[in-house]
N, C-alpha and C. Protein backbone atom coordinates (compact mmCIF):
# COMPACT_ATOMS: atom_id res chain seq x y z
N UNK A 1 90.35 126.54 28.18
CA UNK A 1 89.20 126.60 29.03
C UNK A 1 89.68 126.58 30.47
N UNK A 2 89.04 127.52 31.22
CA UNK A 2 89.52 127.86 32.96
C UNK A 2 88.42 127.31 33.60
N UNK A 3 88.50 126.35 34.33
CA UNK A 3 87.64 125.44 35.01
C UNK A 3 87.64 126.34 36.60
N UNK A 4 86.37 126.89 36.96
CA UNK A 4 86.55 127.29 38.12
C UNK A 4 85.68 126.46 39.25
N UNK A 5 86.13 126.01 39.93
CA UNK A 5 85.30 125.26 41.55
C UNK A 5 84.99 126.34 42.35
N UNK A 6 83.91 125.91 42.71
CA UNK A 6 83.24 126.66 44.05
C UNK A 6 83.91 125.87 44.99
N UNK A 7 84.20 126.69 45.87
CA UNK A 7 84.32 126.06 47.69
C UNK A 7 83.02 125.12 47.75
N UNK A 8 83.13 124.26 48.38
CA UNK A 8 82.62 123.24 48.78
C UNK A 8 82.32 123.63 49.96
N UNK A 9 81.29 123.95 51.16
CA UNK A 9 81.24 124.06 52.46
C UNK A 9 80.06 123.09 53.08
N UNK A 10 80.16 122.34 53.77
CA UNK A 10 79.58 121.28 54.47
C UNK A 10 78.42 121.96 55.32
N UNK A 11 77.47 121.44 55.47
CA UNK A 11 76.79 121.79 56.61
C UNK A 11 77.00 121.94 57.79
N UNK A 12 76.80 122.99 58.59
CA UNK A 12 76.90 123.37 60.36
C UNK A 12 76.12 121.85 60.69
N UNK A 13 77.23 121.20 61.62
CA UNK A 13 76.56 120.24 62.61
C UNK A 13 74.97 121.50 63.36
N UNK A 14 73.86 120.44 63.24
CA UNK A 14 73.18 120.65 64.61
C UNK A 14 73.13 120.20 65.70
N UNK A 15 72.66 120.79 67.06
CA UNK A 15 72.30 120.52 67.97
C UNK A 15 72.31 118.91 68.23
N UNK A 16 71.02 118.45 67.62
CA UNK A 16 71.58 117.14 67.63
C UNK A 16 72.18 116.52 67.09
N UNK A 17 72.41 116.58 65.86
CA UNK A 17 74.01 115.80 65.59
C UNK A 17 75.56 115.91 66.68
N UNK A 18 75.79 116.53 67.35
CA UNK A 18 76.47 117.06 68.31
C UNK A 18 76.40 115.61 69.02
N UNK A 19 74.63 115.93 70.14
CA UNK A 19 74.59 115.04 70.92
C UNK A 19 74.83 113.47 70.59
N UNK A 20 74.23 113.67 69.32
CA UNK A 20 74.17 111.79 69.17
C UNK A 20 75.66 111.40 69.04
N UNK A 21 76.56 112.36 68.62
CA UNK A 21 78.32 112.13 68.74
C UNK A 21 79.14 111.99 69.87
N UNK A 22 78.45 112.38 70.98
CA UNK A 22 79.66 112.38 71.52
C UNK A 22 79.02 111.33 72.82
N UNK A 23 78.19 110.04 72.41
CA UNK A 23 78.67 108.76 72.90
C UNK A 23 79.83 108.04 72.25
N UNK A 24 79.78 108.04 71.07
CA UNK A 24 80.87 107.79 70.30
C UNK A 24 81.94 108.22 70.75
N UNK A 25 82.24 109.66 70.88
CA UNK A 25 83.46 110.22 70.95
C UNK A 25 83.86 109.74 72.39
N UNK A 26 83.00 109.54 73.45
CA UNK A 26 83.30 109.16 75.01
C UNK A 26 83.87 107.43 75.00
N UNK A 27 83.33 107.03 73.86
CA UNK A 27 83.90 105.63 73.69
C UNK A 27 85.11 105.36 73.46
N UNK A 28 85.33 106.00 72.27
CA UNK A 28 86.45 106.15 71.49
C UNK A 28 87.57 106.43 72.34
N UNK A 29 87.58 107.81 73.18
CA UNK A 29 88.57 108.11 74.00
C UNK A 29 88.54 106.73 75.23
N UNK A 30 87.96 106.64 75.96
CA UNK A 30 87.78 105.35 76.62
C UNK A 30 88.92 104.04 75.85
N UNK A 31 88.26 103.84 74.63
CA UNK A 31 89.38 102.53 74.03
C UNK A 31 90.33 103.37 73.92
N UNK A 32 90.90 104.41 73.99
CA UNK A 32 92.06 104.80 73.38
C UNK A 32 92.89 104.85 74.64
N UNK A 33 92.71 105.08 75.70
CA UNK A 33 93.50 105.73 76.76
C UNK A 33 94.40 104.12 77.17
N UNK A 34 95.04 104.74 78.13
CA UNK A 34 96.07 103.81 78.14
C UNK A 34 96.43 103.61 79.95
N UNK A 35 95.30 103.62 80.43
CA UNK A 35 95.16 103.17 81.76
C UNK A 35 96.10 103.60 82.75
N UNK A 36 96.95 104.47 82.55
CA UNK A 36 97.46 105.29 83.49
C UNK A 36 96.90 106.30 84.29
N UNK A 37 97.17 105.79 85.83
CA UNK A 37 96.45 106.46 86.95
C UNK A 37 97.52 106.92 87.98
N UNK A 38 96.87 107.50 88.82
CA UNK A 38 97.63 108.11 89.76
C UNK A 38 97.77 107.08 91.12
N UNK A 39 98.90 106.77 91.48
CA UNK A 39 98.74 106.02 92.94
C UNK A 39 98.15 106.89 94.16
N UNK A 40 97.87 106.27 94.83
CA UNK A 40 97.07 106.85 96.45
C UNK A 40 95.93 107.63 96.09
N UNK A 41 94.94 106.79 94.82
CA UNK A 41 93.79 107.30 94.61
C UNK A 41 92.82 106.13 95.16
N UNK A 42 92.89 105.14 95.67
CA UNK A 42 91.99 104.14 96.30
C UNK A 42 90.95 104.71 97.06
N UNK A 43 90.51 103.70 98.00
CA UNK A 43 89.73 103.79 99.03
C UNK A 43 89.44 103.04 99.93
N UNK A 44 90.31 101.75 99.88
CA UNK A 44 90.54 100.30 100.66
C UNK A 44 92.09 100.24 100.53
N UNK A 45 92.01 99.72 101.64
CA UNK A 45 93.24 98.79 102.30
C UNK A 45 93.78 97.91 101.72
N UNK A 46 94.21 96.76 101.85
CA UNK A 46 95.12 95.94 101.24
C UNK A 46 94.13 95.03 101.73
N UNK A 47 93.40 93.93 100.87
CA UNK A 47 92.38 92.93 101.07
C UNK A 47 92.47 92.42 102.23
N UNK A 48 93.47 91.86 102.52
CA UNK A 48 94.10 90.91 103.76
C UNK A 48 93.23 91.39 105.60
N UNK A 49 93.65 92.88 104.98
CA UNK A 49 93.49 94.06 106.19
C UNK A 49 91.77 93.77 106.70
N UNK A 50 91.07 93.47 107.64
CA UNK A 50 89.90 93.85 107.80
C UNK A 50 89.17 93.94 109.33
N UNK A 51 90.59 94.18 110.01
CA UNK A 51 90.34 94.09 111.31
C UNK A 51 91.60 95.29 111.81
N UNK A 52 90.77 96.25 112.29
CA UNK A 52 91.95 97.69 112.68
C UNK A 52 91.71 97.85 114.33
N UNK A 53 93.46 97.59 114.39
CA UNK A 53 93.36 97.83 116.02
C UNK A 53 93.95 99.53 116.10
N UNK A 54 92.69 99.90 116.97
CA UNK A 54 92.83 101.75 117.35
C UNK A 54 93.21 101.40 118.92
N UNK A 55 94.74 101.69 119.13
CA UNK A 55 94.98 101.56 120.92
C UNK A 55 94.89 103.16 120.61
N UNK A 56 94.63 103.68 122.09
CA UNK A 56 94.44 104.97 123.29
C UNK A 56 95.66 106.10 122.24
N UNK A 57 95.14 106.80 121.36
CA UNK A 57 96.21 107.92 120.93
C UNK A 57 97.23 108.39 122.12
N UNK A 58 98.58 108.64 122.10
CA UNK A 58 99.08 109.33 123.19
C UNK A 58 98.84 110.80 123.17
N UNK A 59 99.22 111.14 124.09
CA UNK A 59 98.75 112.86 124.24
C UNK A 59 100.33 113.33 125.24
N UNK A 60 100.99 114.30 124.04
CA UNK A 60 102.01 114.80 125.30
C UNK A 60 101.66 116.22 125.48
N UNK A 61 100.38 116.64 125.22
CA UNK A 61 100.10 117.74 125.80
C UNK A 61 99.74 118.00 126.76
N UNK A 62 99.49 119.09 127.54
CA UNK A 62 98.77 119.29 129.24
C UNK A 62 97.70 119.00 129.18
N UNK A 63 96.78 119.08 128.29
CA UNK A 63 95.34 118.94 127.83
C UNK A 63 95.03 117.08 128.37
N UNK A 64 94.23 116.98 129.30
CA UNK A 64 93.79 116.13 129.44
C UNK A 64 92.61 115.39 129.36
N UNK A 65 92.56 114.01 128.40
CA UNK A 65 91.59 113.36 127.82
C UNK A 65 91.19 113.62 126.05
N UNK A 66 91.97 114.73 125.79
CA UNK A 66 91.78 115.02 124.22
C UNK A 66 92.59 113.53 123.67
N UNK A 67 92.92 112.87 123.70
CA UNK A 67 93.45 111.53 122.92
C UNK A 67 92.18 110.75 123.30
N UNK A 68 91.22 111.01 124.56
CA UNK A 68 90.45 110.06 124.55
C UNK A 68 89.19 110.26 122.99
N UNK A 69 89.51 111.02 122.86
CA UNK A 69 87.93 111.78 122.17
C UNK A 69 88.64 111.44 120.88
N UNK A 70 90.06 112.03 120.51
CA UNK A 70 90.19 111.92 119.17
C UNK A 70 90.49 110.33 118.91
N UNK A 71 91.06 109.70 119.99
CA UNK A 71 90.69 108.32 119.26
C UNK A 71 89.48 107.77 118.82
N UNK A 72 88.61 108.21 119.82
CA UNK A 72 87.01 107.52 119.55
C UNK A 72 86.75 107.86 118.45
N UNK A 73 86.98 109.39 117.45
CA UNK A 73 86.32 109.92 116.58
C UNK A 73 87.24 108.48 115.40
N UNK A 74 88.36 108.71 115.47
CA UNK A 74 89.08 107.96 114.40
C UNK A 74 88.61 106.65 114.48
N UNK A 75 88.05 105.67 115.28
CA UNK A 75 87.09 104.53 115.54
C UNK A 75 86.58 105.19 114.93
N UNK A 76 85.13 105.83 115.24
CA UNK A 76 84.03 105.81 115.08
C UNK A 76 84.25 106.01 112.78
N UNK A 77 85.05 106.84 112.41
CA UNK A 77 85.04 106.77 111.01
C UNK A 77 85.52 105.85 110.41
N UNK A 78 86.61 105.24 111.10
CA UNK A 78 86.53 103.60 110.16
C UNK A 78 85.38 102.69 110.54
N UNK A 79 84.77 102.55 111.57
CA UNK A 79 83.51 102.02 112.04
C UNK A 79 82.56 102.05 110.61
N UNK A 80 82.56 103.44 110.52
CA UNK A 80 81.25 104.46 109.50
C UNK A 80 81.67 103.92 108.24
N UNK A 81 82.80 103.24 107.83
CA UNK A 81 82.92 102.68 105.99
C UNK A 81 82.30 101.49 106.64
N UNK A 82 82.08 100.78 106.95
CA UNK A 82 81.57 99.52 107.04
C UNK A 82 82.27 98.23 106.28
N UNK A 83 83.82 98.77 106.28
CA UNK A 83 84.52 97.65 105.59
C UNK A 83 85.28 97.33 107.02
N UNK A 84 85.18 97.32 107.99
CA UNK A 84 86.59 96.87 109.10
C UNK A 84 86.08 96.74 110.27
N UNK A 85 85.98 96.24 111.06
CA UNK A 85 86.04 95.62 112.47
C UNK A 85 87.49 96.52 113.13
N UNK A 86 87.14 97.18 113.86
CA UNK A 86 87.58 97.89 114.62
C UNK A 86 87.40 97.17 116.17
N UNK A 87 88.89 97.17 116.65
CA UNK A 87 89.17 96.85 118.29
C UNK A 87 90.03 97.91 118.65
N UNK A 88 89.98 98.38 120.16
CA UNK A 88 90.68 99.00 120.46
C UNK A 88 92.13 98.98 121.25
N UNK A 89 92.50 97.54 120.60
CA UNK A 89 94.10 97.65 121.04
C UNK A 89 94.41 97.02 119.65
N UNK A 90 95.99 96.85 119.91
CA UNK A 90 96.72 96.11 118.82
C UNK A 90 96.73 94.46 118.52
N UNK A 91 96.23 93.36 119.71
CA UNK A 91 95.98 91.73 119.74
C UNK A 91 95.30 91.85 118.89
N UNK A 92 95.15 90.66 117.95
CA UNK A 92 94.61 90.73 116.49
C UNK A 92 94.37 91.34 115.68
N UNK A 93 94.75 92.57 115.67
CA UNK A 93 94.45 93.40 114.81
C UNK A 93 95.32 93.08 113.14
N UNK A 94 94.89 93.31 111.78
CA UNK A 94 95.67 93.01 110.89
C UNK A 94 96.27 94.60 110.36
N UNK A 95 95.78 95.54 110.86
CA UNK A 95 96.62 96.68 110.56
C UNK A 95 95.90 97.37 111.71
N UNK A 96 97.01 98.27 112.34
CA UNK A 96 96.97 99.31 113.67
C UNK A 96 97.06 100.67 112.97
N UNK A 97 96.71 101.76 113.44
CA UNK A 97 96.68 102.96 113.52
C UNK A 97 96.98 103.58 114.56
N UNK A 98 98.01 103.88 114.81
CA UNK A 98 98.54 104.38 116.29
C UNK A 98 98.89 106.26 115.87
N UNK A 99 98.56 106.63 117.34
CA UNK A 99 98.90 108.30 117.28
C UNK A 99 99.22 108.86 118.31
N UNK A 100 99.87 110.20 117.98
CA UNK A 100 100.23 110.65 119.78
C UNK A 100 100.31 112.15 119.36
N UNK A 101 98.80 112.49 119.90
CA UNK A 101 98.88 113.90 120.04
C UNK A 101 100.00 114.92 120.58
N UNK A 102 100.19 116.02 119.67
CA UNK A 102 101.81 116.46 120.17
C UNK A 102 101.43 117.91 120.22
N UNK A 103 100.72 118.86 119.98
CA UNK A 103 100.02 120.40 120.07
C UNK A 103 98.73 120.91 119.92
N UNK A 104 98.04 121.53 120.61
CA UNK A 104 97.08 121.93 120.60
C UNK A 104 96.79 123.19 120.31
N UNK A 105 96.17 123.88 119.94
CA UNK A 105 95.70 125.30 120.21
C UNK A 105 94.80 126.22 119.73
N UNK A 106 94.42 127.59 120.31
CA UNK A 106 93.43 128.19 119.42
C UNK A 106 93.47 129.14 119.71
N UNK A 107 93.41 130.24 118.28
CA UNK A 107 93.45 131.29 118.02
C UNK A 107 92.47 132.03 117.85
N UNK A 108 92.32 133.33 118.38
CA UNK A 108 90.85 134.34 117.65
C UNK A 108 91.56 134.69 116.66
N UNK A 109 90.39 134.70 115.67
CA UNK A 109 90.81 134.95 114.13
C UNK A 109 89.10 136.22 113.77
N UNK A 110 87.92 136.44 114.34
CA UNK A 110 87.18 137.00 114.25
C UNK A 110 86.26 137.65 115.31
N UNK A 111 86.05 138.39 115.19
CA UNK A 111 85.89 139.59 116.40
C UNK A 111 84.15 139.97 116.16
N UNK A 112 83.29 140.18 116.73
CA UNK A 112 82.44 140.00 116.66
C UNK A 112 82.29 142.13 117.10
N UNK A 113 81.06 142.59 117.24
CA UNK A 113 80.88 144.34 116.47
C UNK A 113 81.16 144.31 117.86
N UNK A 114 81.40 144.29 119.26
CA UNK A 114 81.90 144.52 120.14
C UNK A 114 83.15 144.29 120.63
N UNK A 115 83.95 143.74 119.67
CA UNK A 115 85.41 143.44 119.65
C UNK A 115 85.98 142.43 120.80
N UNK A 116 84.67 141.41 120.62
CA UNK A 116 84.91 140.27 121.40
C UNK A 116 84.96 138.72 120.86
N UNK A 117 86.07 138.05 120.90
CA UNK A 117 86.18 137.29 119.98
C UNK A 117 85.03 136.13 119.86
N UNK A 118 84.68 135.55 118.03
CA UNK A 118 83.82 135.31 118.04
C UNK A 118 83.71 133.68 117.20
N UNK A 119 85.05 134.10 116.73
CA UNK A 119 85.49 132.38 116.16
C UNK A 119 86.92 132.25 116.12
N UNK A 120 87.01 130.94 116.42
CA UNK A 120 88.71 130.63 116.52
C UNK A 120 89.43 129.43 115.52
N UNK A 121 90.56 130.25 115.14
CA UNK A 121 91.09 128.42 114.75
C UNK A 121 91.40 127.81 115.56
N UNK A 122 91.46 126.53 115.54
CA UNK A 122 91.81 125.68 116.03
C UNK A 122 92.46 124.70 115.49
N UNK A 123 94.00 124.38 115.78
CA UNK A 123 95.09 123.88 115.61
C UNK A 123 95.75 122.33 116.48
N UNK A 124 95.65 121.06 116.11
CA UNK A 124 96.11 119.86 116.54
C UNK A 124 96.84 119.50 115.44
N UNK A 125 97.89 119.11 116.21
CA UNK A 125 99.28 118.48 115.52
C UNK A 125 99.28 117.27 115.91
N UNK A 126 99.34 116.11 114.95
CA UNK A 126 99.38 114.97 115.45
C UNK A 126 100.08 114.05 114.87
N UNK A 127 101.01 113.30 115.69
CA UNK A 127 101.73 112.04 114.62
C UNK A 127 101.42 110.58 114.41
N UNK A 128 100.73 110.07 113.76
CA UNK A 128 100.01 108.97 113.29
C UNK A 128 100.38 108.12 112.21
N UNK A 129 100.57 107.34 112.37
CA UNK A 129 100.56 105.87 111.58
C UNK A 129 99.97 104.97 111.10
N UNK A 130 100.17 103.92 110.56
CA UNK A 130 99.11 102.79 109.90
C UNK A 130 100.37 101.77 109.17
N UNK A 131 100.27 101.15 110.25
CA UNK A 131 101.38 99.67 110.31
C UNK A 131 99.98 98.60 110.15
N UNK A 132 101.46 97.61 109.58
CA UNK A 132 100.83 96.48 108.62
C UNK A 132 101.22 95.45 109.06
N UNK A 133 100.27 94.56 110.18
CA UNK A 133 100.28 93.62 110.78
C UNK A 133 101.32 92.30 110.56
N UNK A 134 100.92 92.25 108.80
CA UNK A 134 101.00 90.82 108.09
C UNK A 134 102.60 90.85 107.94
N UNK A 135 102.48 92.54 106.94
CA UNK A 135 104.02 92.63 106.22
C UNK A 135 105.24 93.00 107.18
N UNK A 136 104.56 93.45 108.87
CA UNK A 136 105.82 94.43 109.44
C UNK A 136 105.71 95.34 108.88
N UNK A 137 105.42 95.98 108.75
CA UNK A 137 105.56 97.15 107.99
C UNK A 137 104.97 98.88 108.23
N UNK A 138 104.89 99.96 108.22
CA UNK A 138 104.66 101.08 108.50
C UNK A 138 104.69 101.69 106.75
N UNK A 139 102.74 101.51 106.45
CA UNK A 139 102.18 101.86 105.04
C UNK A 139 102.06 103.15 105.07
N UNK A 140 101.99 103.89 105.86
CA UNK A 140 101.88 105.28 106.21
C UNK A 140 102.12 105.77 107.34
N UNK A 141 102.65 106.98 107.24
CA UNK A 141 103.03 107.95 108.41
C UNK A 141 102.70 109.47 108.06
N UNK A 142 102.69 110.08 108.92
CA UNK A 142 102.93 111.54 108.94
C UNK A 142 103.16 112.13 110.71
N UNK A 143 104.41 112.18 110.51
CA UNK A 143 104.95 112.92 111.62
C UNK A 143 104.57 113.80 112.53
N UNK A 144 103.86 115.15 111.89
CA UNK A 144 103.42 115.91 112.09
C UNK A 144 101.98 116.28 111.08
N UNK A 145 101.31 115.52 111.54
CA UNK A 145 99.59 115.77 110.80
C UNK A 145 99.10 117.08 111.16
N UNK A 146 99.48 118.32 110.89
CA UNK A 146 98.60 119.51 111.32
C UNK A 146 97.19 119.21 110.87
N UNK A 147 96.23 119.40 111.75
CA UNK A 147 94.90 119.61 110.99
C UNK A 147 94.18 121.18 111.67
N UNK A 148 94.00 122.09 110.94
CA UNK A 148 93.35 123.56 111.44
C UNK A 148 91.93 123.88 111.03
N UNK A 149 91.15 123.91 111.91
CA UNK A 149 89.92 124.51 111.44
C UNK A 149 89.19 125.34 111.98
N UNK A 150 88.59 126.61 111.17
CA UNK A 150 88.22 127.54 112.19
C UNK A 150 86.18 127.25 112.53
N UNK A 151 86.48 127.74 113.61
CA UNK A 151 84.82 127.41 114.04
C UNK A 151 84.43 129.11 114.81
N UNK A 152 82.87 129.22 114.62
CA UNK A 152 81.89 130.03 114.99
C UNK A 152 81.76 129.31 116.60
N UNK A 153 81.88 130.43 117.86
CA UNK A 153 81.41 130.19 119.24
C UNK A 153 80.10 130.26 119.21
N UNK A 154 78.97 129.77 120.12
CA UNK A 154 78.11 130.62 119.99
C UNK A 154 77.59 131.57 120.99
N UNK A 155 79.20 132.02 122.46
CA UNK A 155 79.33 132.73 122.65
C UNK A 155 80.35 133.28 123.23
N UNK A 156 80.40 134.62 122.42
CA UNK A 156 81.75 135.51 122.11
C UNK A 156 82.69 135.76 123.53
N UNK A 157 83.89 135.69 123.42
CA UNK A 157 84.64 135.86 124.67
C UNK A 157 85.29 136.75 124.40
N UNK A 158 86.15 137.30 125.70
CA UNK A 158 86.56 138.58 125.87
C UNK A 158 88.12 138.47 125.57
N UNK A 159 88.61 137.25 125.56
CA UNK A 159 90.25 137.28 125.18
C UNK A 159 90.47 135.33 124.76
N UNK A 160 91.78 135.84 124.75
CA UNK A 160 92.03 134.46 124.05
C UNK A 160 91.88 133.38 125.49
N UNK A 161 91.46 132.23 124.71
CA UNK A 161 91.28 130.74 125.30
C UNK A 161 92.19 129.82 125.13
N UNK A 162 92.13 129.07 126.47
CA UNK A 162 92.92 128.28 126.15
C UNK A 162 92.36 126.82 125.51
N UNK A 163 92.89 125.71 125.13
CA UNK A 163 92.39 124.73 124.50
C UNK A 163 91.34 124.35 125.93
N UNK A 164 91.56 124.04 127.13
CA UNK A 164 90.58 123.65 127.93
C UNK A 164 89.41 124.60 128.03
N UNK A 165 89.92 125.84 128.12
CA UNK A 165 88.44 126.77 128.49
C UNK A 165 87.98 126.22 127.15
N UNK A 166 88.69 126.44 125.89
CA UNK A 166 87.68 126.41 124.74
C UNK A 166 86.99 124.71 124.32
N UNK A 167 87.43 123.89 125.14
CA UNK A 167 86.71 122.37 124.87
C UNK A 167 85.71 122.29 125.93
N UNK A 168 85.65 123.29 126.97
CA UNK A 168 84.82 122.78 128.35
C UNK A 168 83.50 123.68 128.05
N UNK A 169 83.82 124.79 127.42
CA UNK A 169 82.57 125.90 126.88
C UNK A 169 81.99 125.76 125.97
N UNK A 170 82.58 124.50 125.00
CA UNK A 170 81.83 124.48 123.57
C UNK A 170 82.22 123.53 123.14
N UNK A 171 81.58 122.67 123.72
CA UNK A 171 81.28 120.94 123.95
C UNK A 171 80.96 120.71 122.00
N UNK A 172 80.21 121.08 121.68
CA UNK A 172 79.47 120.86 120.08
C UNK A 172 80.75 121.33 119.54
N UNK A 173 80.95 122.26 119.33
CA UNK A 173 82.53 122.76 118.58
C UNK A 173 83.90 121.96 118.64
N UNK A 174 83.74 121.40 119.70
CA UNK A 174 84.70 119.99 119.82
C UNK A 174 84.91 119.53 119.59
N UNK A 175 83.32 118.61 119.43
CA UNK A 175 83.05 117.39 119.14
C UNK A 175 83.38 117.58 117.04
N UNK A 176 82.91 118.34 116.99
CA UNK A 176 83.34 118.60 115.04
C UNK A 176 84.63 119.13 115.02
N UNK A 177 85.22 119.83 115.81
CA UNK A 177 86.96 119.28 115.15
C UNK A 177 87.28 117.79 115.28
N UNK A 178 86.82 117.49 116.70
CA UNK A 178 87.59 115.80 116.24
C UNK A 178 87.10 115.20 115.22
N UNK A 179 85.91 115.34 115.26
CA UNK A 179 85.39 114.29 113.80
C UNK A 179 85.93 114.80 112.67
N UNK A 180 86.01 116.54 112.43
CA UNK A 180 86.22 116.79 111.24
C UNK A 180 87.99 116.07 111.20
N UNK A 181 88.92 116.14 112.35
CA UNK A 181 90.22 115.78 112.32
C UNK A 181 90.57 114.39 112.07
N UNK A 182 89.23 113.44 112.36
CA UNK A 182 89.19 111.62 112.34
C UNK A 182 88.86 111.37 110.63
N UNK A 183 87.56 112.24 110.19
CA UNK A 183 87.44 112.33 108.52
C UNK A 183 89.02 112.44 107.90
N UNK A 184 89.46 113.68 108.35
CA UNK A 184 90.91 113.75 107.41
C UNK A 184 91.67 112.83 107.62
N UNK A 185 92.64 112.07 108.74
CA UNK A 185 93.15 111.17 109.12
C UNK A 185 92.61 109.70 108.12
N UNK A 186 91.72 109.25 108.30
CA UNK A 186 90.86 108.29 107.72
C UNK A 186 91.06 108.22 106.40
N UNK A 187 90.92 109.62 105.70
CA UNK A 187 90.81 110.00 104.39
C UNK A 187 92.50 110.02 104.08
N UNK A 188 93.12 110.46 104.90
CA UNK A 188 94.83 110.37 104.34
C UNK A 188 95.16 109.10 104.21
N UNK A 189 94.88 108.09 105.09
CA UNK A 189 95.36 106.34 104.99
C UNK A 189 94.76 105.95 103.81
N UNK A 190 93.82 106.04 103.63
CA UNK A 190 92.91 105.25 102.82
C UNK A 190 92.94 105.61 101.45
N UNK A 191 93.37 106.82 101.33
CA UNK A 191 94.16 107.35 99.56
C UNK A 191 95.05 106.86 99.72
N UNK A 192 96.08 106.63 100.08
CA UNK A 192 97.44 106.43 100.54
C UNK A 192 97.47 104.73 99.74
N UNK A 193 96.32 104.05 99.61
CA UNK A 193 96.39 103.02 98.72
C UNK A 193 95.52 102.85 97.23
């Protein structure tokens, strides 16, 4: 006698059987993993830290008063987490952020239907730090921080600018590179733990 079996085939999960699984399955992986992370994914400082002294960025460019502005912006975004007391020198401070603007510049990169330029990058090189009051120590650096971003005028010039014509004509466009340049800065220290 030849005993023959049918295939056996299970039912297609539905729709919801699916859903009601995969709390389970999000659990499961959860207990399973093994807590390995990436360093300089934080977003705070070292507990201790809660008082940041911002002294006067240096500036060895010709450009005069751009350290005043980009320091304020770099205040003003640690200000904006609302974890730190910000002063503007180094006396009490439990971690400093010091910088010294080292290049400026800006490029036409878009030409507007009269072939007059109509947005530029704009290029600051900067070398900045974040020393550690308690330990002595220097938690971060970057030598040379390029930060580039291009911006819309909202009106078109006939040749290239220099960093002063282009900060004295377009006051608003300024003011958002530094901030956008104080966000990144801010955002590099603060992964960095």
């Amino acid at each position: 006698m030849i005993a023959t079996f049918a295939k056996a085939t299970a039912p297609k999960p539905t729709r919801r059987d699916v859903l009601r699984a995969l709390p389970v399955l999000a659990a499961g992986m959860g207990a399973t993993s093994c807590g390995y992370a990436l360093a300089g994914r934080g977003s705070f400082l070292p507990d201790y830290i809660r008082t940041l002294g911002i002294p006067m960025f240096g500036n060895t460019t010709p450009n005069p008063t751009i350290e005043q502005i980009f320091t304020q912006k770099v205040r003003e975004q640690f200000q904006a987490s609302g974890r730190y007391t910000v002063i503007p020198s180094d006396a009490g401070a439990d971690g400093i952020v010091r910088g010294e603007i080292q290049s400026v510049s800006t490029q036409p990169v878009g030409l507007n239907d009269a072939q007059l330029a109509s947005r530029y990058r704009f290029t600051v090189v900067v070398k900045v730090a974040f020393e550690d009051v308690k330990q002595q120590k220097t938690l971060w650096e970057n030598a040379a921080l390029s930060f580039s971003e291009e911006y819309d005028l909202g009106t078109p010039t006939s040749g290239p600018q220099d960093f002063a014509a282009f900060a004295g004509s377009n006051r608003a466009a300024f003011d958002r590179i530094a901030t956008d340049f104080a966000k990144s800065v801010v955002s590099a220290i603060l992964e960095a733990f």
